[in-house]
Structures are given as structure tokens and as C-alpha cells.
N, C-alpha and C. Protein backbone atom coordinates (compact mmCIF):
# COMPACT_ATOMS: atom_id res chain seq x y z
N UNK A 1 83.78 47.70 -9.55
CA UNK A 1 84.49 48.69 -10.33
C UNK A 1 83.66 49.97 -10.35
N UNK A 2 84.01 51.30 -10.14
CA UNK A 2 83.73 52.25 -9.90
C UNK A 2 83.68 53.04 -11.49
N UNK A 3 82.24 53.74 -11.84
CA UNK A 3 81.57 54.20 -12.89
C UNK A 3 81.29 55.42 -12.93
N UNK A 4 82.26 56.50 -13.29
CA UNK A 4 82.35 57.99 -13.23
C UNK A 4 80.75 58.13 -13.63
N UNK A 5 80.02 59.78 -13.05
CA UNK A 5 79.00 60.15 -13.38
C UNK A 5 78.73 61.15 -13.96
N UNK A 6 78.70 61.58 -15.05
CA UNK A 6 78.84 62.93 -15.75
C UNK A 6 77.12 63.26 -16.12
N UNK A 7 76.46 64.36 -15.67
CA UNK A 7 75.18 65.06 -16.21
C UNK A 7 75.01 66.38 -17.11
N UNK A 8 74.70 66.17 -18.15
CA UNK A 8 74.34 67.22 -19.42
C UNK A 8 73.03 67.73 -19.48
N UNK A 9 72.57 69.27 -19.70
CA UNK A 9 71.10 69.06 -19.49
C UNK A 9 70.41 69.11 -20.69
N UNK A 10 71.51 68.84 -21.87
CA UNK A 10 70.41 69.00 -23.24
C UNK A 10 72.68 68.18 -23.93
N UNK A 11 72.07 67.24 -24.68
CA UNK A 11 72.92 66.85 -25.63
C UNK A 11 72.20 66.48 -26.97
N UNK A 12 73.10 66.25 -28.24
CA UNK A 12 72.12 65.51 -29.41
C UNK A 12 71.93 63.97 -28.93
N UNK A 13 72.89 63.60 -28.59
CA UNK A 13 73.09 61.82 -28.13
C UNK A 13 74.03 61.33 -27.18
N UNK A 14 73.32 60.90 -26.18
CA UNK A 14 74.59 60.34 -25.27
C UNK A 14 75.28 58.94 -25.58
N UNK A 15 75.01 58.83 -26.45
CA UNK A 15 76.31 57.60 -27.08
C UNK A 15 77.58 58.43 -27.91
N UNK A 16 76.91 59.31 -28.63
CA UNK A 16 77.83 60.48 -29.22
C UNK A 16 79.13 60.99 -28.62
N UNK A 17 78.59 61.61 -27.16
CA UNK A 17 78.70 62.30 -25.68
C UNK A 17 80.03 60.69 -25.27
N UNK A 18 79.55 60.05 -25.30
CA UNK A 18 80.11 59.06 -24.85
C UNK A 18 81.07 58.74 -25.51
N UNK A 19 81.18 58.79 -26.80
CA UNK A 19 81.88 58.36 -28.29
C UNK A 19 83.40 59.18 -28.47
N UNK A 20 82.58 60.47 -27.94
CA UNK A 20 83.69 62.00 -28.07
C UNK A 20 85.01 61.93 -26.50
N UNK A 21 84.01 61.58 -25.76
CA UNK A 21 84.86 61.23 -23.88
C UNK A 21 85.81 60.02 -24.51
N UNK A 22 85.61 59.20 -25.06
CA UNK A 22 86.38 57.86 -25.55
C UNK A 22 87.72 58.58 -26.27
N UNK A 23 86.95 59.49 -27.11
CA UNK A 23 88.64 59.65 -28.25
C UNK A 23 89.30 61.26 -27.93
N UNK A 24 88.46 61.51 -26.41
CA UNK A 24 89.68 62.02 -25.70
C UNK A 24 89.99 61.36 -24.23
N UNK A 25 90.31 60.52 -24.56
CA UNK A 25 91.12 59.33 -24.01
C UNK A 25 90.75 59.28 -22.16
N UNK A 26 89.37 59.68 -22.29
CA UNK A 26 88.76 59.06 -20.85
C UNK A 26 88.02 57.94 -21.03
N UNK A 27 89.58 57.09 -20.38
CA UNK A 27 89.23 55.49 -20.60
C UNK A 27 88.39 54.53 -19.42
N UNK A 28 88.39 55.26 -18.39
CA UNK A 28 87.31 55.16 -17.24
C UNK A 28 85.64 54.68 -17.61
N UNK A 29 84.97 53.51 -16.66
CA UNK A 29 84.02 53.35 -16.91
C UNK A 29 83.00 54.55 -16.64
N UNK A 30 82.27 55.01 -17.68
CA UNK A 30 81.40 55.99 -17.30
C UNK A 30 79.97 55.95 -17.57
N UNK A 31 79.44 56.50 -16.98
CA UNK A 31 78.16 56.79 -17.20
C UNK A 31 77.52 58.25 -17.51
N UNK A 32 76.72 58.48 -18.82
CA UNK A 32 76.53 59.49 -19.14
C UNK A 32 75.09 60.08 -19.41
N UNK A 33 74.66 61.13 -18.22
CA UNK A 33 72.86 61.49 -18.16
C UNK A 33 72.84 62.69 -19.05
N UNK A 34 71.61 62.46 -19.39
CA UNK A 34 71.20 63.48 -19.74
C UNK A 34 69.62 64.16 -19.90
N UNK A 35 69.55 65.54 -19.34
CA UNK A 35 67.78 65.38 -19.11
C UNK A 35 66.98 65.88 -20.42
N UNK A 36 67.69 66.03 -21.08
CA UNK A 36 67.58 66.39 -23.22
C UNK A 36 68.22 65.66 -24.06
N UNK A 37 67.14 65.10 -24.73
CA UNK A 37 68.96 64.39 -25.76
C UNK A 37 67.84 64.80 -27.29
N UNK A 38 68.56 65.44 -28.23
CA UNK A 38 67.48 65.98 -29.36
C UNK A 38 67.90 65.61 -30.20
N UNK A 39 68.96 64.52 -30.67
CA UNK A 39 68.86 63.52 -31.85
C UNK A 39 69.33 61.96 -31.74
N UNK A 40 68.24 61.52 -30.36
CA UNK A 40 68.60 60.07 -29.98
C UNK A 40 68.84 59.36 -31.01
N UNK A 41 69.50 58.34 -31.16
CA UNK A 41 69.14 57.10 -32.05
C UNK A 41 69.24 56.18 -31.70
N UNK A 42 68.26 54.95 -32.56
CA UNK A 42 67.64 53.75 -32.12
C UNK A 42 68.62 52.83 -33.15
N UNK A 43 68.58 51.81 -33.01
CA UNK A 43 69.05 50.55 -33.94
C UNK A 43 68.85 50.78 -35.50
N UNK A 44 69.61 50.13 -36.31
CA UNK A 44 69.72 49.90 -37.75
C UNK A 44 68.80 51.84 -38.36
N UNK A 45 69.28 52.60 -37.88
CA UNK A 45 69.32 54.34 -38.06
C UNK A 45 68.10 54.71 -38.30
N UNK A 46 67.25 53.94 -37.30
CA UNK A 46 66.18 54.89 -36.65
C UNK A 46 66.33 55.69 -35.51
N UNK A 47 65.75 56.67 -35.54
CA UNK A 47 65.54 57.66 -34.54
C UNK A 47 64.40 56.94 -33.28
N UNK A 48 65.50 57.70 -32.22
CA UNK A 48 64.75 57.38 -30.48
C UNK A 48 64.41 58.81 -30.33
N UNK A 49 62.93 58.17 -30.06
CA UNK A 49 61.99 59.36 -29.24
C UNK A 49 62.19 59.94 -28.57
N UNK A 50 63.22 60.73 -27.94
CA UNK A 50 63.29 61.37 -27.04
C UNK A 50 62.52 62.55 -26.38
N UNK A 51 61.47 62.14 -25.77
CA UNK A 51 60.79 62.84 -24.63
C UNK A 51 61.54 63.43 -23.56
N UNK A 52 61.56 64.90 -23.52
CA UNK A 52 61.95 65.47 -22.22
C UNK A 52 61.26 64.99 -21.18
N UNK A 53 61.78 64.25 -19.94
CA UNK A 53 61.65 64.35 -18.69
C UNK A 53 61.50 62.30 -18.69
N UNK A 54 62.19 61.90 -19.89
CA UNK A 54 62.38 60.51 -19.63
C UNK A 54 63.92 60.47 -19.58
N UNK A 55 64.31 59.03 -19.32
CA UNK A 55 65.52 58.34 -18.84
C UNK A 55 66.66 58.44 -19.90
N UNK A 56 67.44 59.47 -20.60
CA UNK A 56 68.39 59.28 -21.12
C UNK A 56 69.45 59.14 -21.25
N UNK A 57 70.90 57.93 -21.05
CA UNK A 57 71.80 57.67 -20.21
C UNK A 57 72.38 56.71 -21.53
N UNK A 58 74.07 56.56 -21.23
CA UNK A 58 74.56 55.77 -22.31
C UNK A 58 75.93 55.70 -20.87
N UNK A 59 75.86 54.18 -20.98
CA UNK A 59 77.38 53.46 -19.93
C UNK A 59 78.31 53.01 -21.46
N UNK A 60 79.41 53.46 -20.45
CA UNK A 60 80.47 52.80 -21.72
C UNK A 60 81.65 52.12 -21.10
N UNK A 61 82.61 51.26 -21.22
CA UNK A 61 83.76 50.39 -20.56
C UNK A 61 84.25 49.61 -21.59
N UNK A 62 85.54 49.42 -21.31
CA UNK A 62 86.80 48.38 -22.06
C UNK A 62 85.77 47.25 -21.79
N UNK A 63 86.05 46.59 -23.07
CA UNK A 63 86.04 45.06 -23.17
C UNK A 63 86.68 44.12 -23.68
N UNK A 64 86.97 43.11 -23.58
CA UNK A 64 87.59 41.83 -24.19
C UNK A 64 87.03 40.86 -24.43
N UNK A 65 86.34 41.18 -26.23
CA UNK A 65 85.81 40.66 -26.91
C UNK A 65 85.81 38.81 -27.11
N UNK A 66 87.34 38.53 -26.55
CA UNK A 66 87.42 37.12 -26.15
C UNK A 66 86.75 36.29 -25.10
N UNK A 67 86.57 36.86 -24.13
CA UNK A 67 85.94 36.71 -22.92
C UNK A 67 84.11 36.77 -22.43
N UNK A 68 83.69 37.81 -23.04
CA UNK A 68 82.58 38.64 -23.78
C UNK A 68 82.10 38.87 -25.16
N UNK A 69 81.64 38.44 -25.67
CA UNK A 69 81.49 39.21 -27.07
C UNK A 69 79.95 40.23 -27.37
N UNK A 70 80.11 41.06 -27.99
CA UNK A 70 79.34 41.89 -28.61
C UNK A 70 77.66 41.35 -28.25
N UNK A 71 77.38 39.87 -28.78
CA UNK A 71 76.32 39.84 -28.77
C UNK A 71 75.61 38.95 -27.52
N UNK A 72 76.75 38.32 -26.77
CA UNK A 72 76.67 37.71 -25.19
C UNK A 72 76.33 39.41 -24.64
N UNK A 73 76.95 40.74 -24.95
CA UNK A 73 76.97 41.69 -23.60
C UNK A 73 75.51 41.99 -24.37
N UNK A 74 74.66 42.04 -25.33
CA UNK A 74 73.72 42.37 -25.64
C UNK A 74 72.38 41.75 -24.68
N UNK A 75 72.62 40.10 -24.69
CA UNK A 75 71.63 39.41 -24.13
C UNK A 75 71.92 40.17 -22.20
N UNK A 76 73.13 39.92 -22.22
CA UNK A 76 73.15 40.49 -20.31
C UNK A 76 72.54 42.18 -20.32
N UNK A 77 72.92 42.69 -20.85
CA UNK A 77 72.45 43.85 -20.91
C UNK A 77 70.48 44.15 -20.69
N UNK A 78 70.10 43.58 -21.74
CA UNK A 78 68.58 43.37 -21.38
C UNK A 78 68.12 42.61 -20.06
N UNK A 79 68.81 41.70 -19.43
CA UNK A 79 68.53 41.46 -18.66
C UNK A 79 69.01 42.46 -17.35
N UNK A 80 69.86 43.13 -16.85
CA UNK A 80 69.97 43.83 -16.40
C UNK A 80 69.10 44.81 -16.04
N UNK A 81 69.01 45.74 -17.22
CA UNK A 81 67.64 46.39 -17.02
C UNK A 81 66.70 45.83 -16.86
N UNK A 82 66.10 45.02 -17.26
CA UNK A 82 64.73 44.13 -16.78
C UNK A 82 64.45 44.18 -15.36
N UNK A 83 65.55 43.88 -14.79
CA UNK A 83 66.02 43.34 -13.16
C UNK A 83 65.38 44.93 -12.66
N UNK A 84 66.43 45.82 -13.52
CA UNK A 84 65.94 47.14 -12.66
C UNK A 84 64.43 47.65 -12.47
N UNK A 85 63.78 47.86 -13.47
CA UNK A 85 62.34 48.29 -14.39
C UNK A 85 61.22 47.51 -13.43
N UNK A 86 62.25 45.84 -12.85
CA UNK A 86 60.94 45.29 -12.44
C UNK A 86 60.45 45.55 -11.03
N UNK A 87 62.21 46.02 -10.65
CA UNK A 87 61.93 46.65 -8.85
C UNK A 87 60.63 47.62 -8.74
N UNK A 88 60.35 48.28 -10.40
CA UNK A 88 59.44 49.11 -10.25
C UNK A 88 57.70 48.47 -10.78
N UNK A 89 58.27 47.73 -11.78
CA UNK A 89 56.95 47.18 -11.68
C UNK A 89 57.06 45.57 -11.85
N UNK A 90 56.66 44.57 -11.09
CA UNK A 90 57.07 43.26 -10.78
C UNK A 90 56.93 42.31 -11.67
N UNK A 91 55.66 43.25 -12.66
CA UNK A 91 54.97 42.10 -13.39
C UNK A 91 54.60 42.77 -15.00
N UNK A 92 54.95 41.41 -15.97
CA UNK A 92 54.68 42.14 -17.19
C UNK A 92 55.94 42.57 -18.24
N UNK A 93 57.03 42.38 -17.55
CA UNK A 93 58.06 43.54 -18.30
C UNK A 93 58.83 42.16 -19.23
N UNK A 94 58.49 41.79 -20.62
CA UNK A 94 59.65 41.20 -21.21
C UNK A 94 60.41 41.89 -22.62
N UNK A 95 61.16 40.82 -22.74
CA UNK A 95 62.11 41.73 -23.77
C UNK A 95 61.87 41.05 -25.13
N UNK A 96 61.82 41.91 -25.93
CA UNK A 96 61.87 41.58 -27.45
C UNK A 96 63.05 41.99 -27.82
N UNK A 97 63.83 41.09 -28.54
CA UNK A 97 65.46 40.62 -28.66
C UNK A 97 65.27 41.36 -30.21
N UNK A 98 66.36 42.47 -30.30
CA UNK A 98 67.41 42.26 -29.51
C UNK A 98 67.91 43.32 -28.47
N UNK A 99 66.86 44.46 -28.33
CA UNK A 99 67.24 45.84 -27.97
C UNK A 99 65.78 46.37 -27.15
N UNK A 100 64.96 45.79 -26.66
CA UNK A 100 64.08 46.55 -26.36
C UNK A 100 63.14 45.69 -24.64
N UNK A 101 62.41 47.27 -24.38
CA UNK A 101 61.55 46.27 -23.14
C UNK A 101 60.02 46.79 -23.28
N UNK A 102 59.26 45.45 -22.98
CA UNK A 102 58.06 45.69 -23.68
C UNK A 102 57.30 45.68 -21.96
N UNK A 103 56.09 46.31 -22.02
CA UNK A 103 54.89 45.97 -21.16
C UNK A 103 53.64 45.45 -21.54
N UNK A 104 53.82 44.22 -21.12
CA UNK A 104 52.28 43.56 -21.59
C UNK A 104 52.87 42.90 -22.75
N UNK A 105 54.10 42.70 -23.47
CA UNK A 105 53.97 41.84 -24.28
C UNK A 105 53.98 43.21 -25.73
N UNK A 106 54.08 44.55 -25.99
CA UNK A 106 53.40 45.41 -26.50
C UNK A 106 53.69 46.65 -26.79
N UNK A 107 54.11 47.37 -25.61
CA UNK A 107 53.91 48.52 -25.50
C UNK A 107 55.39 48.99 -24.81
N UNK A 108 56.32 49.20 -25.78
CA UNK A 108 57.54 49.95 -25.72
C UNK A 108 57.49 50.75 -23.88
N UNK A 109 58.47 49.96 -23.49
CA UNK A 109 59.04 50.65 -22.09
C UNK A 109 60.52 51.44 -22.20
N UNK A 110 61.47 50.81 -23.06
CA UNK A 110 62.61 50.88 -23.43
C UNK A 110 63.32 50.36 -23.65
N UNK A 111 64.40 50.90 -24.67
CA UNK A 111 65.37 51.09 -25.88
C UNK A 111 66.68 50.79 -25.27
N UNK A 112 67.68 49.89 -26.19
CA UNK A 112 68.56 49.58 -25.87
C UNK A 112 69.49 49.62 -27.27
N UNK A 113 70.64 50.86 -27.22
CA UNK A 113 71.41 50.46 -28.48
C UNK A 113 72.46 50.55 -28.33
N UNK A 114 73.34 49.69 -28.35
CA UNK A 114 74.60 49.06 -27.95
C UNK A 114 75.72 49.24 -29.26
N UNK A 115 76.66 50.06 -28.88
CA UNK A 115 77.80 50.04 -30.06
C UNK A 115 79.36 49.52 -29.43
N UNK A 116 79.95 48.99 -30.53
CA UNK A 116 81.57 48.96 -30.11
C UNK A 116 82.05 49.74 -30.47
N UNK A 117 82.99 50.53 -30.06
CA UNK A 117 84.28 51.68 -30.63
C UNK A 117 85.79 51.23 -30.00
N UNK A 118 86.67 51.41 -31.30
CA UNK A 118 87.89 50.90 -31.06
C UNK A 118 88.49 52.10 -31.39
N UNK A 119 89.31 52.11 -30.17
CA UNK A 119 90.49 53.34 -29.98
C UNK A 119 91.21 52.50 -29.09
N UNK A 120 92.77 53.11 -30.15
CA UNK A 120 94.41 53.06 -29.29
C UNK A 120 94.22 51.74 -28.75
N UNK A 121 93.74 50.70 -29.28
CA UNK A 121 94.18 48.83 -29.03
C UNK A 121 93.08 48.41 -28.42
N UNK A 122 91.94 49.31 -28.07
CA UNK A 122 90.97 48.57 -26.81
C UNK A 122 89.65 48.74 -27.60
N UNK A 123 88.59 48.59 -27.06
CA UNK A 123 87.58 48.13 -27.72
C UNK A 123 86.65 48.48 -26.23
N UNK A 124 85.92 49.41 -26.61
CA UNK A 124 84.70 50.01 -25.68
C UNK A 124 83.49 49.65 -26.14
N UNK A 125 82.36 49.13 -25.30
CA UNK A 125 81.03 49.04 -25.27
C UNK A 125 80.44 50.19 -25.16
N UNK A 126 79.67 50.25 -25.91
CA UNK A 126 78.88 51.95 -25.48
C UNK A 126 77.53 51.05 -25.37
N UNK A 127 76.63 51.79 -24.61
CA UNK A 127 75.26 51.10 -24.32
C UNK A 127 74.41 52.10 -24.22
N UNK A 128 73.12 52.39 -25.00
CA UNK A 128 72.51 53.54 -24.65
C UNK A 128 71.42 53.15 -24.61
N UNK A 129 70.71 53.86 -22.89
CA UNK A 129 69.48 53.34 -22.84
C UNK A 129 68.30 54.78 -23.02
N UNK A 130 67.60 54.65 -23.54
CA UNK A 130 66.37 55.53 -23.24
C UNK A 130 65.02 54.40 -22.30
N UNK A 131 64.82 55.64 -21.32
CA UNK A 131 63.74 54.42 -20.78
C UNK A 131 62.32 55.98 -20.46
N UNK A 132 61.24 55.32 -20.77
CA UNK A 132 59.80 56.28 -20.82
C UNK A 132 59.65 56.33 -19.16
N UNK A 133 60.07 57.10 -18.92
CA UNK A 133 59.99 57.03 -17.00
C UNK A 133 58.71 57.54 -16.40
N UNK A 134 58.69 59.41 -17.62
CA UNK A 134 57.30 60.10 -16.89
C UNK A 134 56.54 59.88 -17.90
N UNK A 135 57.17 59.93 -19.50
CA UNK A 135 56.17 60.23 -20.63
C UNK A 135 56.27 59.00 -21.52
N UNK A 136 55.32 58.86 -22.19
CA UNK A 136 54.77 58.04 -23.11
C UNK A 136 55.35 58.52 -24.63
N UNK A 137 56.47 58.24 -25.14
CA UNK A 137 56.31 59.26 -26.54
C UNK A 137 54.92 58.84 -27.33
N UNK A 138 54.92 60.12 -28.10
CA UNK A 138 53.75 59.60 -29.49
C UNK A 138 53.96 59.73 -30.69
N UNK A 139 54.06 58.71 -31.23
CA UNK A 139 54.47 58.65 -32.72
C UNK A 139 53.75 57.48 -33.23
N UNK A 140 53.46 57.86 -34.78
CA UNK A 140 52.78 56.89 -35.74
C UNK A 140 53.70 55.54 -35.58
N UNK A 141 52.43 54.35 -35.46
CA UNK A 141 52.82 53.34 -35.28
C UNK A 141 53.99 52.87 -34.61
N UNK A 142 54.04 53.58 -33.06
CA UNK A 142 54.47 53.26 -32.25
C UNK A 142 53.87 53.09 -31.24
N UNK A 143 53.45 51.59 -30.48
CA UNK A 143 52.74 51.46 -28.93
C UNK A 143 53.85 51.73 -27.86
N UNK A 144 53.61 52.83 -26.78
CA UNK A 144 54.34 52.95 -25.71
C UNK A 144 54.21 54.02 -24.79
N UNK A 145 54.63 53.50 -23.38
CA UNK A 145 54.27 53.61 -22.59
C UNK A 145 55.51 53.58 -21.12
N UNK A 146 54.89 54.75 -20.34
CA UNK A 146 55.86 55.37 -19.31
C UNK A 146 56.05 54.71 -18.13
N UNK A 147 56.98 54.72 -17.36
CA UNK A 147 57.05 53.67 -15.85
C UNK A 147 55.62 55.01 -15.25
N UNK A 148 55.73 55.93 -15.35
CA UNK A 148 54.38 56.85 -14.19
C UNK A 148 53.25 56.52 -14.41
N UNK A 149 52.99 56.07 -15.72
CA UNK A 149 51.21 55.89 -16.56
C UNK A 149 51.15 54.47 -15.88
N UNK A 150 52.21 53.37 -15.48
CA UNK A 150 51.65 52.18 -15.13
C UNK A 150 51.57 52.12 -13.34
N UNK A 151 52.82 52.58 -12.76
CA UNK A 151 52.29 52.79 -11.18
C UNK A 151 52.05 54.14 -11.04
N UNK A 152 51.31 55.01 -11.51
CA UNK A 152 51.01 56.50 -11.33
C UNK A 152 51.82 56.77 -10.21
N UNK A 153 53.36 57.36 -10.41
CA UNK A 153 54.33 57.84 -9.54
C UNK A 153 54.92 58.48 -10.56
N UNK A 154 55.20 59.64 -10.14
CA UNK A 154 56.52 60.59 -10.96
C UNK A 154 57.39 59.76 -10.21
N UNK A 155 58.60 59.57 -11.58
CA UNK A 155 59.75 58.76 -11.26
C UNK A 155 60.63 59.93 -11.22
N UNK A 156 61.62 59.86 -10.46
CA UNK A 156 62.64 60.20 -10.00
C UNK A 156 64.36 59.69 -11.29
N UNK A 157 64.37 60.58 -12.30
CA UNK A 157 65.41 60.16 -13.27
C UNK A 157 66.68 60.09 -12.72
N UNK A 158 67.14 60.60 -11.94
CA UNK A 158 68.71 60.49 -11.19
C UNK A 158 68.59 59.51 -10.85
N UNK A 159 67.68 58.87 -9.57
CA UNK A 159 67.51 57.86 -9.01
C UNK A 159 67.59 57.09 -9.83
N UNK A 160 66.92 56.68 -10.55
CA UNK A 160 67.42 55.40 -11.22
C UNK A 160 69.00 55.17 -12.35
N UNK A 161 69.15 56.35 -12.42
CA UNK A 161 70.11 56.55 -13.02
C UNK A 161 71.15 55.85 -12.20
N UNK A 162 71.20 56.41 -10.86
CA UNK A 162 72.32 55.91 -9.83
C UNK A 162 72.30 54.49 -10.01
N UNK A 163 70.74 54.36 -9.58
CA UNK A 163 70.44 52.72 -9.88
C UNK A 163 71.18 51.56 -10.50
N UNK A 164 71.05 51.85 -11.85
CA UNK A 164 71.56 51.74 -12.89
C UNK A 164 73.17 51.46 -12.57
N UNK A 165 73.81 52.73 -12.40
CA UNK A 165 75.26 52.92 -12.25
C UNK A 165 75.55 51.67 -11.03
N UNK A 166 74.66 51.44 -10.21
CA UNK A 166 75.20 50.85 -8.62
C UNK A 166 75.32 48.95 -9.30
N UNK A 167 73.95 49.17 -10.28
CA UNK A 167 73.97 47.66 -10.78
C UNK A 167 75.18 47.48 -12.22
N UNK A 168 75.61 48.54 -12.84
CA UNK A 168 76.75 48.18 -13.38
C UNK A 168 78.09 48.21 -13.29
N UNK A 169 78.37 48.62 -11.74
CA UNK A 169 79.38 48.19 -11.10
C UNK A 169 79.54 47.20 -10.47
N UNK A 170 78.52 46.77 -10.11
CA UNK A 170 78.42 45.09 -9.20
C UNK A 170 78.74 44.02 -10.69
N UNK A 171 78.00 44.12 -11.85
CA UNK A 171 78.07 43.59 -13.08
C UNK A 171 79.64 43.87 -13.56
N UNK A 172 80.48 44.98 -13.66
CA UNK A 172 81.51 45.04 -14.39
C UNK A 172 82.92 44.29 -13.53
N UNK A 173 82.25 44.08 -11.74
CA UNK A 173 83.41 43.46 -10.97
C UNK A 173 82.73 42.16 -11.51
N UNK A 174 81.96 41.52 -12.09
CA UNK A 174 81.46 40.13 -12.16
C UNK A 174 82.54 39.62 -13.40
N UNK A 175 82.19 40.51 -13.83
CA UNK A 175 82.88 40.38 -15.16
C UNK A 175 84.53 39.62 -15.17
N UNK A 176 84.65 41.02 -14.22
CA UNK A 176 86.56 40.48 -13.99
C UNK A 176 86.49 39.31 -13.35
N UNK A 177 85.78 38.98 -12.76
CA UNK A 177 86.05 37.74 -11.93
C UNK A 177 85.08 36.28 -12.51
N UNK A 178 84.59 36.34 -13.44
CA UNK A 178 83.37 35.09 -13.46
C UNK A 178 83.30 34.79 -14.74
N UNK A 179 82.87 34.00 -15.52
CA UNK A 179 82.91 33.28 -16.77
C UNK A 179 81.70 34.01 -17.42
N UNK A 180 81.72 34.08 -18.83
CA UNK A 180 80.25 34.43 -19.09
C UNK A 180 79.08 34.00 -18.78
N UNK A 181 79.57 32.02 -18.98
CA UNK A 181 78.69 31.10 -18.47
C UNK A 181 78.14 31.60 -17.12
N UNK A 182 79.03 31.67 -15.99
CA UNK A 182 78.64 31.90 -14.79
C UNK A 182 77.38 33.67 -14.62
N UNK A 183 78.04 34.02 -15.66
CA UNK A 183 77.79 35.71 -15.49
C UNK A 183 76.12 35.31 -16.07
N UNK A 184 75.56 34.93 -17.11
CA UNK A 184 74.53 34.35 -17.99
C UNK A 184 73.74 33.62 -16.65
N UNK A 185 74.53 32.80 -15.84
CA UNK A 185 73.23 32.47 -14.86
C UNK A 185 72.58 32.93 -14.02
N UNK A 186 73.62 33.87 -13.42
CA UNK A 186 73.18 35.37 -12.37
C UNK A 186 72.58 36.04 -13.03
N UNK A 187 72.68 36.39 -14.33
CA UNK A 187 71.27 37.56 -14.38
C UNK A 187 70.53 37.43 -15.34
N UNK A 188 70.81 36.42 -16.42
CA UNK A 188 69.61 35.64 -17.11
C UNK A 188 68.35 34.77 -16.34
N UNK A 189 67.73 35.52 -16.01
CA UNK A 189 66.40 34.79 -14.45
C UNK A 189 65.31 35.60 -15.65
């Protein structure tokens, strides 16, 4: 299934961004970048760090909560990204449940905050990831740390962005076609 690509170069939130495309009735799976986002937010209404020149992106798509539910697309979701993060670094990357990816067990790689929105009978996933690509944010009593500080490479944010988009179209045709069960064994590894 094919995942429109829309790029912003400064928004407050691309779940927002995403929220607003929904309830004007672009019902298309999309994906939404952005190389600013200046009032991210994180889970239970904390604020996400948003560092200019890291990964800020929110996918959104119909779901059928019968088939899927809320907190099954949560667990696939982390694994997904995991899959991606690890092409970059092989070793080290797990997840602390229910929204996040750690290095070393520790040290914040990235953020995962997942909403439902219901408009006109359907029921959309919004998914918003922030991921530390070049920079490390810094904030009190927060450990974390950038994909560049661990393989010293400037990352490339589109690129993975595409990334991203290429692995949640292979994931959203799984969907139509495969059980959760089945879907849970392919990318729960």
C-alpha cells in the first residue's frame, strides 16, 4: 500500500500536522516530515525534545480496531523501528515498553507516541516518531543519545525517512492480508 510523502520545514507537531490532514478528509496513508517541530510531544503530556537536525516524522492510516487493536499496533510498531535503527547499528538497540528505544539498555535513541483519531466512521492511527539521528538532546535527567555519536556518520534524515515509509508499506499490505498472529511473528524477532 502506497504512503503519500508530505515535508514541512518547521511545524509545532507532526501528529498535530497529521491530526489537521485527517479532518480535512485526506484519508490516504501518509507520512509526515519535518526538519523543525517546536512543540513535540511525548506520552502521558510530556514534551519531546525536539532537536533541530533529528528525525521528526508522524505515519498515519485507517484501522480496524477488530483485527488490530491499539495496543497489538503499539508492540509492532516498536518493533519495526528497531528493525530499522538496527540496519544502522546491529547491536544494543532494545525497547522499553511502551514507547521508546534505548542504547545500551539506557540511553534514549527514540520516541514513539501513538494516538487514535476518529473521524466520519473510521478510526486512524497516528504514530509519531522522533528519532536522535545527528544530536543528542540535553535535558535534566534525561540519558540520550544520537544514531552519529554511536557510528560517527552524519545521518542522512530523508533517507531514513523514505526508509521508514518503504517499511510501512510492506507492513500496511501485511496487514490486509495476514493475521495479527501471523503479522507478530514477522516482525516481533
Amino acid at each position: 500500500m502506497k504512503i503519500k510523502f508530505i515535508k514541512f520545514k518547521t511545524v509545532k507537531s507532526t501528529n498535530d500536522v497529521a491530526i489537521r490532514l485527517i479532518k480535512k478528509e485526506n484519508f490516504k496513508p501518509t507520512l509526515v516530515l519535518s526538519e523543525n517541530q517546536i512543540k513535540g510531544r511525548g506520552t502521558m503530556g510530556k514534551k519531546w525534545v525536539s532537536q533541530k537536525g533529528n528525525l521528526f516524522i508522524t505515519i498515519f492510516f485507517k484501522i480496524n480496531q477488530k483485527k488490530i487493536n491499539f495496543r497489538q499496533y503499539a508492540i509492532l510498531n516498536a518493533y519495526i523501528l528497531k528493525s530499522i535503527i538496527k540496519k544502522l547499528v546491529p547491536k544494543n538497540i532494545t525497547i522499553k515498553w511502551p514507547n521508546d528505544l534505548l542504547y545500551k539498555k539506557q540511553h534514549k535513541i527514540c520516541g514513539i507516541l501513538q494516538e487514535v483519531v476518529s473521524f466520519k466512521n473510521y478510526d486512524f492511527l497516528i504514530i509519531g516518531i522522533g528519532l536522535n539521528t545527528n544530536f543528542s538532546p540535553r535535558k535534566k535527567g534525561l540519558k540520550a543519545v544520537s544514531l552519529q555519536s554511536i557510528i560517527s556518520k552524519k545521518i542522512d534524515n530523508t533517507k531514513i525517512a523514505i526508509n521508514i515509509k518503504k517499511q510501512y508499506e510492506i507492513f500496511l499490505d501485511n496487514v490486509e492480508k495476514l493475521s495479527y498472529i501471523n503479522i507478530k511473528k514477522r516482525y516481533c524477532k
